[in-house]
C-alpha atoms as a PDB file:
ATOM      1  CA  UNK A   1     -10.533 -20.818  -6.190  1.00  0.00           C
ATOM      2  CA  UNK A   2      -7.800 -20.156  -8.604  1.00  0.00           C
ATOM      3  CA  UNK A   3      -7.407 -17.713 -10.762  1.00  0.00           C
ATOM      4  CA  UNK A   4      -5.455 -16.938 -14.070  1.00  0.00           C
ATOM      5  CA  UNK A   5      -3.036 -14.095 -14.343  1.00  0.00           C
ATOM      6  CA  UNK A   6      -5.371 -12.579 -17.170  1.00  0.00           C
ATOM      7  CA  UNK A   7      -8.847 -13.040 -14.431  1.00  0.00           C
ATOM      8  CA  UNK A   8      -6.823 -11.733 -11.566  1.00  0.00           C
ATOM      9  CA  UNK A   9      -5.822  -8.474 -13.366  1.00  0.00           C
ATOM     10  CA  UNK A  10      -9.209  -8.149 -14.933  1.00  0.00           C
ATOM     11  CA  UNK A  11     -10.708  -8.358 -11.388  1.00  0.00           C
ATOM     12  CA  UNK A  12      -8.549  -5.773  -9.755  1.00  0.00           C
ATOM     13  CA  UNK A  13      -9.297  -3.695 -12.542  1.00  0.00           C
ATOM     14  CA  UNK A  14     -13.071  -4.066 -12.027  1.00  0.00           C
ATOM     15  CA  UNK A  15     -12.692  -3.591  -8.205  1.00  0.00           C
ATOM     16  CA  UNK A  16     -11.321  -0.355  -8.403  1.00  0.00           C
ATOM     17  CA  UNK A  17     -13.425   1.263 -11.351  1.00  0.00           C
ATOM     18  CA  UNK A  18     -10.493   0.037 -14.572  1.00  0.00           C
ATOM     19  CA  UNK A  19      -7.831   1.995 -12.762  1.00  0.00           C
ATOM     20  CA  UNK A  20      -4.923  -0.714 -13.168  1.00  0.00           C
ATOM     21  CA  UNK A  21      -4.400  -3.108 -16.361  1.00  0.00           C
ATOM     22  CA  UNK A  22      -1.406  -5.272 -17.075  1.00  0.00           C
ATOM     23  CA  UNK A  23       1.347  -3.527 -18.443  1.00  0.00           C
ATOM     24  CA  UNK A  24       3.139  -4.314 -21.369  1.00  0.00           C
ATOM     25  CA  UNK A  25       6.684  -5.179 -21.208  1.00  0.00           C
ATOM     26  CA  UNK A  26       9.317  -2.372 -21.453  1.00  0.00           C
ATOM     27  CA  UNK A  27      11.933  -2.753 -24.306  1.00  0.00           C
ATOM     28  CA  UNK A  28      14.024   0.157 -23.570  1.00  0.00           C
ATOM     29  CA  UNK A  29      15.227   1.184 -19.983  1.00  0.00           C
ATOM     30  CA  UNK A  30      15.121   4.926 -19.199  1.00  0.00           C
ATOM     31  CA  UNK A  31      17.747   6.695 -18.271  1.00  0.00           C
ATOM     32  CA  UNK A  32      18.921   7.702 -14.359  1.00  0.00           C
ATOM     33  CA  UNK A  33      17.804   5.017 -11.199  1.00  0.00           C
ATOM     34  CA  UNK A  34      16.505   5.418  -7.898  1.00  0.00           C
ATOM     35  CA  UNK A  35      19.696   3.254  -6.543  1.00  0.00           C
ATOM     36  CA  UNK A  36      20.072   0.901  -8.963  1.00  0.00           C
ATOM     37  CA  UNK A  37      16.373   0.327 -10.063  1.00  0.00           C
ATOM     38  CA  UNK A  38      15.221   0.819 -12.990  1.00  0.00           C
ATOM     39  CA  UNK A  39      11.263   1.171 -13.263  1.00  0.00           C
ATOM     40  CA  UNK A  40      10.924   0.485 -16.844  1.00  0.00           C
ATOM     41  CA  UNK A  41      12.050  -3.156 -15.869  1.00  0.00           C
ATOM     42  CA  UNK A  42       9.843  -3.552 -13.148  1.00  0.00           C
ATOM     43  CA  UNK A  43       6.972  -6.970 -13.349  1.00  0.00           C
ATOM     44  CA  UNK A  44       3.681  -6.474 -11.245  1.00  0.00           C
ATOM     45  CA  UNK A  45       2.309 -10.003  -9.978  1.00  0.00           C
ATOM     46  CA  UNK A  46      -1.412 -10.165  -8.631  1.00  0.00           C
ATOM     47  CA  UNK A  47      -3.395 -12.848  -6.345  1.00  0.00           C
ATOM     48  CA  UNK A  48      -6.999 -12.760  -5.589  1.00  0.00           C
ATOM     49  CA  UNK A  49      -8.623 -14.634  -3.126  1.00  0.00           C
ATOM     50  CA  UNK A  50     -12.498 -14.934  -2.398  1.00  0.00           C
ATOM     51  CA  UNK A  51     -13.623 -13.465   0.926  1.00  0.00           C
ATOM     52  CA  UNK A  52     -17.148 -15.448   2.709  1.00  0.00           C
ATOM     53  CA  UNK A  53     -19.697 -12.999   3.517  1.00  0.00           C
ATOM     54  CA  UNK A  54     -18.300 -10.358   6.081  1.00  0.00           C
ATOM     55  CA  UNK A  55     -15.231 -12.121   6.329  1.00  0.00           C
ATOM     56  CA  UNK A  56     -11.772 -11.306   7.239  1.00  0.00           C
ATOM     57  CA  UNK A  57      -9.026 -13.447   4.590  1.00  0.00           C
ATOM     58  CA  UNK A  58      -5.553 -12.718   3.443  1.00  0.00           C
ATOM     59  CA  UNK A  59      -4.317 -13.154  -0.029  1.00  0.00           C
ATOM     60  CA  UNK A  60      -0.440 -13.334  -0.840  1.00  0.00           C
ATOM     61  CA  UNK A  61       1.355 -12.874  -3.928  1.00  0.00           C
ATOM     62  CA  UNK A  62       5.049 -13.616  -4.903  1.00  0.00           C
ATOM     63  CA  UNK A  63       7.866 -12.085  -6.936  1.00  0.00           C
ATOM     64  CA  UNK A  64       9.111 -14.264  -9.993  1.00  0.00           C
ATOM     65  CA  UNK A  65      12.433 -16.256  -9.599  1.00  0.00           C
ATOM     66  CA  UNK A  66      15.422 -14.189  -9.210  1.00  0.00           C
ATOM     67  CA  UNK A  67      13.413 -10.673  -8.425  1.00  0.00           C
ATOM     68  CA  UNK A  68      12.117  -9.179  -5.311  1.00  0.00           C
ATOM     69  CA  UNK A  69      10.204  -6.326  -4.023  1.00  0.00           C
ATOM     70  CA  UNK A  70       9.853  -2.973  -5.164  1.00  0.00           C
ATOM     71  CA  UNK A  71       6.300  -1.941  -3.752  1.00  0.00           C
ATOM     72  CA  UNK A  72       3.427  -3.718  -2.253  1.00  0.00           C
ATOM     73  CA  UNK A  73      -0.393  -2.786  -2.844  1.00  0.00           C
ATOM     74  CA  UNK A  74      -3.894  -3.758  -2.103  1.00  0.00           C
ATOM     75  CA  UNK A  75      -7.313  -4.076  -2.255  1.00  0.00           C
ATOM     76  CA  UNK A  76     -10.601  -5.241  -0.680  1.00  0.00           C
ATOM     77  CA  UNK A  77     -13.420  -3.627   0.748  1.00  0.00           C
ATOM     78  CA  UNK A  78     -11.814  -2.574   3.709  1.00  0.00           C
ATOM     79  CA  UNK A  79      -8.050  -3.004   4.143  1.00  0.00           C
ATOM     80  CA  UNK A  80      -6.582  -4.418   7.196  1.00  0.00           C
ATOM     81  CA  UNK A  81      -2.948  -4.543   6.455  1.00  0.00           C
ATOM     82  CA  UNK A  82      -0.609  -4.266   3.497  1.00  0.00           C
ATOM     83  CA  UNK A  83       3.350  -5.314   3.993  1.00  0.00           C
ATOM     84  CA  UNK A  84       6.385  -7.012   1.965  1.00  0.00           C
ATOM     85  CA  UNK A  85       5.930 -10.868   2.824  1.00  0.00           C
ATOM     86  CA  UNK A  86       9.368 -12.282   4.752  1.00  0.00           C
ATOM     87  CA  UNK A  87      12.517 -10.997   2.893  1.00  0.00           C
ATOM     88  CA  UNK A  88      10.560  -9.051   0.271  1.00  0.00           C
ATOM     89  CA  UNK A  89       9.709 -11.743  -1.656  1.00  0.00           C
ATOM     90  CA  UNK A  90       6.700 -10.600  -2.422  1.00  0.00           C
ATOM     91  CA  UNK A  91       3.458  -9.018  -0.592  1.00  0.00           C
ATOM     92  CA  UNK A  92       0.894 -10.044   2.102  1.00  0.00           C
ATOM     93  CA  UNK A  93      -2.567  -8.339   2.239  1.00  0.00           C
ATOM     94  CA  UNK A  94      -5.511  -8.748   4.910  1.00  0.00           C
ATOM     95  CA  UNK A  95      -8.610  -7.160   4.748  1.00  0.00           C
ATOM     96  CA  UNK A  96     -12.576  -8.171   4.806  1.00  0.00           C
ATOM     97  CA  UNK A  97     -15.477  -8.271   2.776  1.00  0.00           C
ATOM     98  CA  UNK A  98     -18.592  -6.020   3.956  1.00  0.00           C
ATOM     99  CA  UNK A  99     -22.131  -6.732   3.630  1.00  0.00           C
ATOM    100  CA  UNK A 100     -23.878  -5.045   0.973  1.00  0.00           C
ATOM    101  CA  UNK A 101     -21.144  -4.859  -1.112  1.00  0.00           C
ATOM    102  CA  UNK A 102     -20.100  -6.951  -4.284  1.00  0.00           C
ATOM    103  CA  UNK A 103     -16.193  -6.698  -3.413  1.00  0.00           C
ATOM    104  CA  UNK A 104     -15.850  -9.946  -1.601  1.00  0.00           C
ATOM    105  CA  UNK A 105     -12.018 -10.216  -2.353  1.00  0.00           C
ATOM    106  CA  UNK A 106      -8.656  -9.518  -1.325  1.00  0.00           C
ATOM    107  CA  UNK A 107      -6.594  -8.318  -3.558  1.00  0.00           C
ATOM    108  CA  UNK A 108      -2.156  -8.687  -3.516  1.00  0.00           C
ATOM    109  CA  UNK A 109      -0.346  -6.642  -5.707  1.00  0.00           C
ATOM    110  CA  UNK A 110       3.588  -7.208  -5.630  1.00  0.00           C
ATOM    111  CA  UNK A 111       5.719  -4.602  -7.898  1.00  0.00           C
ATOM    112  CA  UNK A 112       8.999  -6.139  -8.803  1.00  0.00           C
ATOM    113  CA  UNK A 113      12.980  -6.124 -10.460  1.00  0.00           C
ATOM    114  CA  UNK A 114      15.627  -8.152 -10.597  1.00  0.00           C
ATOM    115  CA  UNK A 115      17.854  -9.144  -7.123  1.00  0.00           C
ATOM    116  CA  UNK A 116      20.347  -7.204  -8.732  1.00  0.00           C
ATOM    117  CA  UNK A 117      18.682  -3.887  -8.926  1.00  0.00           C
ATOM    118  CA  UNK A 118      18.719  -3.956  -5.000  1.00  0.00           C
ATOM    119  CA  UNK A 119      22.412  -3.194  -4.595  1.00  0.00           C
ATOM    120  CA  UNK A 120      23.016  -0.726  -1.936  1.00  0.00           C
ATOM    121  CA  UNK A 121      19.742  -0.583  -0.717  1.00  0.00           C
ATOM    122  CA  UNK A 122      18.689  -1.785   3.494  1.00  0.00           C
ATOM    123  CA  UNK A 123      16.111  -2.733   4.893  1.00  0.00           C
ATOM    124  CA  UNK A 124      14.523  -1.058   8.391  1.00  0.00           C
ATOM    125  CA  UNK A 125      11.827  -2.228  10.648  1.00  0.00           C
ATOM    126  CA  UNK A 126      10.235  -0.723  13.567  1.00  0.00           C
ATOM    127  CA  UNK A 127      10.338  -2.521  17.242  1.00  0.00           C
ATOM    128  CA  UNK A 128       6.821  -4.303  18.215  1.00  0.00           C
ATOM    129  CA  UNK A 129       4.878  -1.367  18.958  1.00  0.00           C
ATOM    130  CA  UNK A 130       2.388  -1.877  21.680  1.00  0.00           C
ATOM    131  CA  UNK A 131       1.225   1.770  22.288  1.00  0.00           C
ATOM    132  CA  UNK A 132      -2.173   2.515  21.536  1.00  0.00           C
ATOM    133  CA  UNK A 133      -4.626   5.262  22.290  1.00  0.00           C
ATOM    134  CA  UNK A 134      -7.972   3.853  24.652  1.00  0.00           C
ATOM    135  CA  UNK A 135      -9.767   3.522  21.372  1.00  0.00           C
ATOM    136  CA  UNK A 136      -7.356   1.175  19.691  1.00  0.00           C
ATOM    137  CA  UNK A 137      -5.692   3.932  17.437  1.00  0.00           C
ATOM    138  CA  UNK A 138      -2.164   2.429  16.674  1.00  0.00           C
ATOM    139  CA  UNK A 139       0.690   4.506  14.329  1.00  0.00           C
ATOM    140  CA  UNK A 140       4.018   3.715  13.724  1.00  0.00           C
ATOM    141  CA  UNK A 141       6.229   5.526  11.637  1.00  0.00           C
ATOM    142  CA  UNK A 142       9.847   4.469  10.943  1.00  0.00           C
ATOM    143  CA  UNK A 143      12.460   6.355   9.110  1.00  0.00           C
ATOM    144  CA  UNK A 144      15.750   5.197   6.872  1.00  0.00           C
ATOM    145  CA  UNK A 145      19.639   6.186   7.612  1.00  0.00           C
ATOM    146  CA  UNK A 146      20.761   9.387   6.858  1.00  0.00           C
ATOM    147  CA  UNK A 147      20.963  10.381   3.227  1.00  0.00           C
ATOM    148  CA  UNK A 148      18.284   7.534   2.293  1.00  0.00           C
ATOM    149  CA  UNK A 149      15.018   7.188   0.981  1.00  0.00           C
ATOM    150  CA  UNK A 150      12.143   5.030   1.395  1.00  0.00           C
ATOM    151  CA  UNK A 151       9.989   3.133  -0.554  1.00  0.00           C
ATOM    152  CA  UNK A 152       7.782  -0.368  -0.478  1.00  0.00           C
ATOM    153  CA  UNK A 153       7.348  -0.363   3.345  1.00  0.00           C
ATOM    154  CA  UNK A 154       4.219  -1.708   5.042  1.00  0.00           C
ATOM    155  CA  UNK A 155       2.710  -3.086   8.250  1.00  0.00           C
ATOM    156  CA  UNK A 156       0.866  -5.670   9.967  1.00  0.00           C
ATOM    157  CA  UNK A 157      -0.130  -6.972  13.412  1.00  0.00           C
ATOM    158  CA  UNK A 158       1.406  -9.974  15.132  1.00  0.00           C
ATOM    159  CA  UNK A 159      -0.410 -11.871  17.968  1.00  0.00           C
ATOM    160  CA  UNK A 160       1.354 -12.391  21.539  1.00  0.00           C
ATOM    161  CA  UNK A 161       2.710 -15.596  19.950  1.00  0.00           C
ATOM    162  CA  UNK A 162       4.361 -14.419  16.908  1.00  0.00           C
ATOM    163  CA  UNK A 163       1.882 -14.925  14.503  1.00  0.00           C
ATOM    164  CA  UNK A 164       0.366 -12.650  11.724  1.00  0.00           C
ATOM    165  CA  UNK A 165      -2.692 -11.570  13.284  1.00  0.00           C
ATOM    166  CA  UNK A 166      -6.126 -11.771  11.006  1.00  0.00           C
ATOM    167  CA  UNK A 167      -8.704  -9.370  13.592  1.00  0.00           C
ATOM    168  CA  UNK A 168     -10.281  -7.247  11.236  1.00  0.00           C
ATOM    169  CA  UNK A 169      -8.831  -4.247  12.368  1.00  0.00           C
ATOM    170  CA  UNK A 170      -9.339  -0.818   9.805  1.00  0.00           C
ATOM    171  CA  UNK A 171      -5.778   0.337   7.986  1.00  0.00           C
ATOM    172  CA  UNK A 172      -5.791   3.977   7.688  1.00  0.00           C
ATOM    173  CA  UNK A 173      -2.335   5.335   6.877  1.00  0.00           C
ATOM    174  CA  UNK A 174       0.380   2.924   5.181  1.00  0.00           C
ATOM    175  CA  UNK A 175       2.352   5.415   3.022  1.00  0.00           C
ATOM    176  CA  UNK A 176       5.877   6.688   2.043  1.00  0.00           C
ATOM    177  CA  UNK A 177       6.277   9.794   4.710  1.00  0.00           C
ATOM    178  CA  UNK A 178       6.148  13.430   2.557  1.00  0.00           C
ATOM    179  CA  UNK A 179      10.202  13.875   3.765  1.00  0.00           C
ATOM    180  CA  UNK A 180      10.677  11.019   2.032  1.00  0.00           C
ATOM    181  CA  UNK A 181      12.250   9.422   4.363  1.00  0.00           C
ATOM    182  CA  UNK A 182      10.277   7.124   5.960  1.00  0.00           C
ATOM    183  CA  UNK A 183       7.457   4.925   5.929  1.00  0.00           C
ATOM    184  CA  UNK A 184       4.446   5.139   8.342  1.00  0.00           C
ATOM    185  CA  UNK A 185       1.177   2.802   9.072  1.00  0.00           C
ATOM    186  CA  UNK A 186      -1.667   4.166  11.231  1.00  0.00           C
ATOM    187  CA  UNK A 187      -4.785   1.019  11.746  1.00  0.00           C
ATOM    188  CA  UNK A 188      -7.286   0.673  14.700  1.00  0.00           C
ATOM    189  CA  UNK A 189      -7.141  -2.516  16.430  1.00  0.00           C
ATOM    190  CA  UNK A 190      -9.026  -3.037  20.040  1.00  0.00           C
ATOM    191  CA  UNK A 191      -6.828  -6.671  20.178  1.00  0.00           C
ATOM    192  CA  UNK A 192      -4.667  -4.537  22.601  1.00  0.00           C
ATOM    193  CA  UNK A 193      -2.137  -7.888  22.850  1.00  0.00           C
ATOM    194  CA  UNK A 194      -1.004  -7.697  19.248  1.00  0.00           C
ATOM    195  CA  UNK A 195       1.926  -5.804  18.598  1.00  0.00           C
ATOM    196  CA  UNK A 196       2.106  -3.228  15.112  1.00  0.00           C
ATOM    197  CA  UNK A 197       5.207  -3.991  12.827  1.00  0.00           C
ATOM    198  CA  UNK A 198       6.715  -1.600  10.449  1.00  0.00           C
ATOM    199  CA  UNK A 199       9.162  -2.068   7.637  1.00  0.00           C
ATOM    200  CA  UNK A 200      10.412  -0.412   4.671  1.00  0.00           C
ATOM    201  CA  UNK A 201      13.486  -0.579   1.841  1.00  0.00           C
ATOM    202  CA  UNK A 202      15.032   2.289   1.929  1.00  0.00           C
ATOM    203  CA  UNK A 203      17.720   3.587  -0.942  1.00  0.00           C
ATOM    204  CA  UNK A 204      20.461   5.906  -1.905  1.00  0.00           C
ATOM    205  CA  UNK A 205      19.008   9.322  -2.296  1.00  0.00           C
ATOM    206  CA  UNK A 206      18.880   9.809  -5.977  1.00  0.00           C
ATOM    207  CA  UNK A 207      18.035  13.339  -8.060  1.00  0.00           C
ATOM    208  CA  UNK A 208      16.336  11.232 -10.682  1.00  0.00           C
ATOM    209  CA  UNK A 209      13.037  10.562  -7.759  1.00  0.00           C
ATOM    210  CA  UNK A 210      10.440  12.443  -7.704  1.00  0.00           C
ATOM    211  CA  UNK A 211       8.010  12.472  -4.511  1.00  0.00           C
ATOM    212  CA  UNK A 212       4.336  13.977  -5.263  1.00  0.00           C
ATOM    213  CA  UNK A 213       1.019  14.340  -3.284  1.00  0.00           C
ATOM    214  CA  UNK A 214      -2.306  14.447  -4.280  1.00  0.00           C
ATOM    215  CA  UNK A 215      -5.081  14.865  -1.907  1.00  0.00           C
ATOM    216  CA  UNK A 216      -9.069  14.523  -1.906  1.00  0.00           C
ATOM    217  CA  UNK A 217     -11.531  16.238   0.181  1.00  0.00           C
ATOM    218  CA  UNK A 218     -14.240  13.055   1.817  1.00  0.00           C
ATOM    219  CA  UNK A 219     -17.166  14.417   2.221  1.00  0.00           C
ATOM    220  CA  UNK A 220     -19.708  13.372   3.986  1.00  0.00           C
ATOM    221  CA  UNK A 221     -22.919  11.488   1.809  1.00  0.00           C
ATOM    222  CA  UNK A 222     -26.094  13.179   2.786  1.00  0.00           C
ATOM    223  CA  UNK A 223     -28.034  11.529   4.907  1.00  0.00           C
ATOM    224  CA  UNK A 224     -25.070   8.886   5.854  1.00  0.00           C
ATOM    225  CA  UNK A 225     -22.512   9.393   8.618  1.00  0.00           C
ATOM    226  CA  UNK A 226     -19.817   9.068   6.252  1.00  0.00           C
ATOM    227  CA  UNK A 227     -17.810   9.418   3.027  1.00  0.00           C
ATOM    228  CA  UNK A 228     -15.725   8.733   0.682  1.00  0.00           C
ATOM    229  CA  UNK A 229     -13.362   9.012  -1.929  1.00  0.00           C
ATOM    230  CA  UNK A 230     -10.643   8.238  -4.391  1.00  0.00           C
ATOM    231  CA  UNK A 231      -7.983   9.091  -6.577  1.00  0.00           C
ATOM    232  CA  UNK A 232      -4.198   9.180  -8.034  1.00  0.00           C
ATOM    233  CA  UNK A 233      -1.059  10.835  -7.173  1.00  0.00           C
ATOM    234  CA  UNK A 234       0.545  10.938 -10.766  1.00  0.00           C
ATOM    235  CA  UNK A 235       3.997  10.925 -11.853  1.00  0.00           C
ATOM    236  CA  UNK A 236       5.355  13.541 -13.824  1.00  0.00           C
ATOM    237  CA  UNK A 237       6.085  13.229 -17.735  1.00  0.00           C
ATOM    238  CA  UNK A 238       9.260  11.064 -18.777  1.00  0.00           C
ATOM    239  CA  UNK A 239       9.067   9.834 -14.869  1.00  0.00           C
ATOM    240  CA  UNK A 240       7.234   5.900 -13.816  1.00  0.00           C
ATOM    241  CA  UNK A 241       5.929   5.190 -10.653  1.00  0.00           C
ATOM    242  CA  UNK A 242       8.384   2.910  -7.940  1.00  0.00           C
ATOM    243  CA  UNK A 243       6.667   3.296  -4.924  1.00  0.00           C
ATOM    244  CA  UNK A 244       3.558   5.149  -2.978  1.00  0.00           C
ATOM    245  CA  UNK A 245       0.833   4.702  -0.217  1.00  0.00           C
ATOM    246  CA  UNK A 246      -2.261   6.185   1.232  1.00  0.00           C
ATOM    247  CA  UNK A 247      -2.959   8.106   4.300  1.00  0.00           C
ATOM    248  CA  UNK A 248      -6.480   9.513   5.606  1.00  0.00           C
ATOM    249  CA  UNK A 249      -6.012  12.710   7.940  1.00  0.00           C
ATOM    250  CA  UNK A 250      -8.816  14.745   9.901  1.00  0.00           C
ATOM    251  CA  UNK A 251      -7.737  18.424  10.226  1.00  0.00           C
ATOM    252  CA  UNK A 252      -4.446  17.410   8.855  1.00  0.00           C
ATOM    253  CA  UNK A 253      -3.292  15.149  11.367  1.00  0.00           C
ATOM    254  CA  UNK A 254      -3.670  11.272  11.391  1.00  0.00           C
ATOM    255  CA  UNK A 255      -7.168   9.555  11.652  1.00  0.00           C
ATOM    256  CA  UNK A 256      -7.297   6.170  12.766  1.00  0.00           C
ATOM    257  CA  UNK A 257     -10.649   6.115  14.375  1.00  0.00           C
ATOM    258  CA  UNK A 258     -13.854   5.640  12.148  1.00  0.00           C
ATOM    259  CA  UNK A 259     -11.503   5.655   8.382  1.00  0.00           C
ATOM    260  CA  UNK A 260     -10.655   2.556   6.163  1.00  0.00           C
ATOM    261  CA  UNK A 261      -8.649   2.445   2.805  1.00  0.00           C
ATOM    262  CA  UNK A 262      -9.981  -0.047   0.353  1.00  0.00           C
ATOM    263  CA  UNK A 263      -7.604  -0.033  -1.989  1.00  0.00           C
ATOM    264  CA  UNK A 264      -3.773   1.528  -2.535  1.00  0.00           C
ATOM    265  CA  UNK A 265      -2.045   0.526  -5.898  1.00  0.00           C
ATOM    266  CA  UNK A 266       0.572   1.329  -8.163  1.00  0.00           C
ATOM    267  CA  UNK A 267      -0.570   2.020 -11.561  1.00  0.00           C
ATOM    268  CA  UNK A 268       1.153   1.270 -15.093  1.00  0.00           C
ATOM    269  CA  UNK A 269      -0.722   2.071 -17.509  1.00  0.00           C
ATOM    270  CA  UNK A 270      -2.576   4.901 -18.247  1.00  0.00           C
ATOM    271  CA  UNK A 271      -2.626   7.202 -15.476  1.00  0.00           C
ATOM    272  CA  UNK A 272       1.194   6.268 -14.329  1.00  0.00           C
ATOM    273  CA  UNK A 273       1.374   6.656 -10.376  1.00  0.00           C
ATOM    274  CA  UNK A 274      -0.591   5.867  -7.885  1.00  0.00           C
ATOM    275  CA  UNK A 275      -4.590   4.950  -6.863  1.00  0.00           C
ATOM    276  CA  UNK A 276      -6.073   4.799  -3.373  1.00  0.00           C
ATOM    277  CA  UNK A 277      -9.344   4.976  -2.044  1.00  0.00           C
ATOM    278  CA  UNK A 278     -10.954   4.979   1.286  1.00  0.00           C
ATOM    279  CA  UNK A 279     -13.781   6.301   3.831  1.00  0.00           C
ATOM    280  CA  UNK A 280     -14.040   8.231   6.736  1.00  0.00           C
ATOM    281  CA  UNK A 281     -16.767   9.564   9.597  1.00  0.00           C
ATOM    282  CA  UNK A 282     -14.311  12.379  10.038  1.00  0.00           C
ATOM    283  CA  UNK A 283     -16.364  16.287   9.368  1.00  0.00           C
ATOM    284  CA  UNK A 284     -12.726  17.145   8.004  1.00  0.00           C
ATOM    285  CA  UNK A 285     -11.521  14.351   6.037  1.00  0.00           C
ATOM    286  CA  UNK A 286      -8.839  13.615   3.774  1.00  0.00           C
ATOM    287  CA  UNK A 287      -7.553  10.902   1.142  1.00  0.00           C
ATOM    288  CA  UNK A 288      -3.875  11.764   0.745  1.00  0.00           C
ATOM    289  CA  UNK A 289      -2.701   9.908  -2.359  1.00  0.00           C
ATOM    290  CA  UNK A 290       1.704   9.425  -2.287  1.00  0.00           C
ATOM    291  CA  UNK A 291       3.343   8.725  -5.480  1.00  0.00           C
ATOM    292  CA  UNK A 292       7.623   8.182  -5.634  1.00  0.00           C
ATOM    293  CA  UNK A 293       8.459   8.367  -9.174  1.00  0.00           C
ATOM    294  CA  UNK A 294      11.639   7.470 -10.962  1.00  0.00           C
ATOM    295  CA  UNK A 295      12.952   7.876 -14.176  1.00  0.00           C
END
């Protein structure tokens, strides 16, 4: 089914409680850059695609001509994978609907600026990982050059013949590292033949960045074997948001088995930064919201 720009951004901003809404065009560009970008100049494109029943469907969206990616984000019940679609020219989300829910949807969000902007910047991706723990527990974390920085980095699966794999596999970590210099993806996946692919853009350090955490307890529901929880990581006054991600951690350490984001997101409007949300079995869980902020 297709869907209008105004009905896509309505429906992501249903989906995750009226956390994102189309933001208005900038007329003046704030001082400083994270490279050379400038956030104030920044477009955010969205696709939605319908999900069947407990299905597993990917939705992509693309940058306008002459721009390319700053940040990618997602949403669906439960999010398999979010990453920068070949040459960041946009983003690439999998994930699945869930039965007794009313999200049936997968949701792209693709953050971008001019070609131009990109001067100076790289790009780094991970070799196909094929290490795993013996309960499919995959993580991958790859870092930029020396005196760099990352930002819109993701990761997805790819089959033993090259091909984007669409298992419905739980994403649990795809976030900006807290050094700031690197990007890391933890998922569960028991198709032990696919291989886990990282990548990020990574930039010239810049003072003008700002890097900020947020995190959320998930606790438990009573009389369920799991929680969960949501929330932003916000950008300071006078900064806007660039990049972020989401990671869930039990005890403070990664935690793959039995958590599932359903949504990570930049945010314009309102509440400038960052939105995730997710779930976890784990007695000690966390929802660690990332936010890099420029001004």
């Amino acid at each position: 089914m297709k869907i209008n720009t105004a009905m896509r951004a309505a429906a992501v901003a249903a989906a995750v409680g009226g956390v994102l809404t189309v933001a208005s065009p900038a007329s003046v560009a704030l001082p400083g850059s994270f490279g050379a970008l400038v956030p104030s100049t920044f477009v955010t494109q969205y696709n939605t695609v319908d999900l069947p029943t407990e299905g597993v469907g990917s939705g992509s969206v693309a940058c306008p001509s002459g721009m390319a990616l700053v940040s990618a984000g997602g949403l669906a019940a439960g999010l398999s994978s979010i990453t920068p679609s070949p040459g960041y020219t946009g983003t690439t989300v999998t994930g699945r609907a869930e039965r007794g829910t009313s999200l049936r949807i997968v949701v792209a969000e693709a953050t971008c600026a001019p070609v131009s902007q990109f001067a100076g910047t790289t790009i780094a991706t991970g070799r196909d990982q094929r290490a795993h723990s013996d309960l499919g527990e995959w993580t991958q974390t790859i870092s930029c050059p020396a005196g760099m920085r990352a930002f819109g980095g993701g990761g997805y699966f790819k089959t033993s013949t090259g091909a984007v794999s669409k298992d419905g596999y739980n994403l649990s970590a795809n976030s900006v590292t807290l050094n700031g210099r690197g990007w890391t993806v933890s998922a569960v996946n028991h198709t032990f033949s696919d291989a886990l692919v990282v990548t990020t853009r990574c930039a010239p350090q810049s003072s003008s960045t700002r890097l900020v955490e947020e995190i959320y307890p998930i606790t438990p529901q009573r009389g369920a074997s799991s929680g969960s929880a949501n929330g932003y990581a916000h950008c300071p006054a006078g900064h806007l948001p660039i990049s972020g991600g989401a990671q869930i951690t039990q005890d403070g350490t990664a935690e793959p088995s039995g958590s599932i984001l359903s949504d990570s997101v930049l945010v314009e409007n309102g509440q400038l930064g960052w939105h995730a949300s997710g779930s976890s079995g784990g007695e000690h869980a966390e929802l660690h919201v990332v936010a890099l902020c420029g001004s």
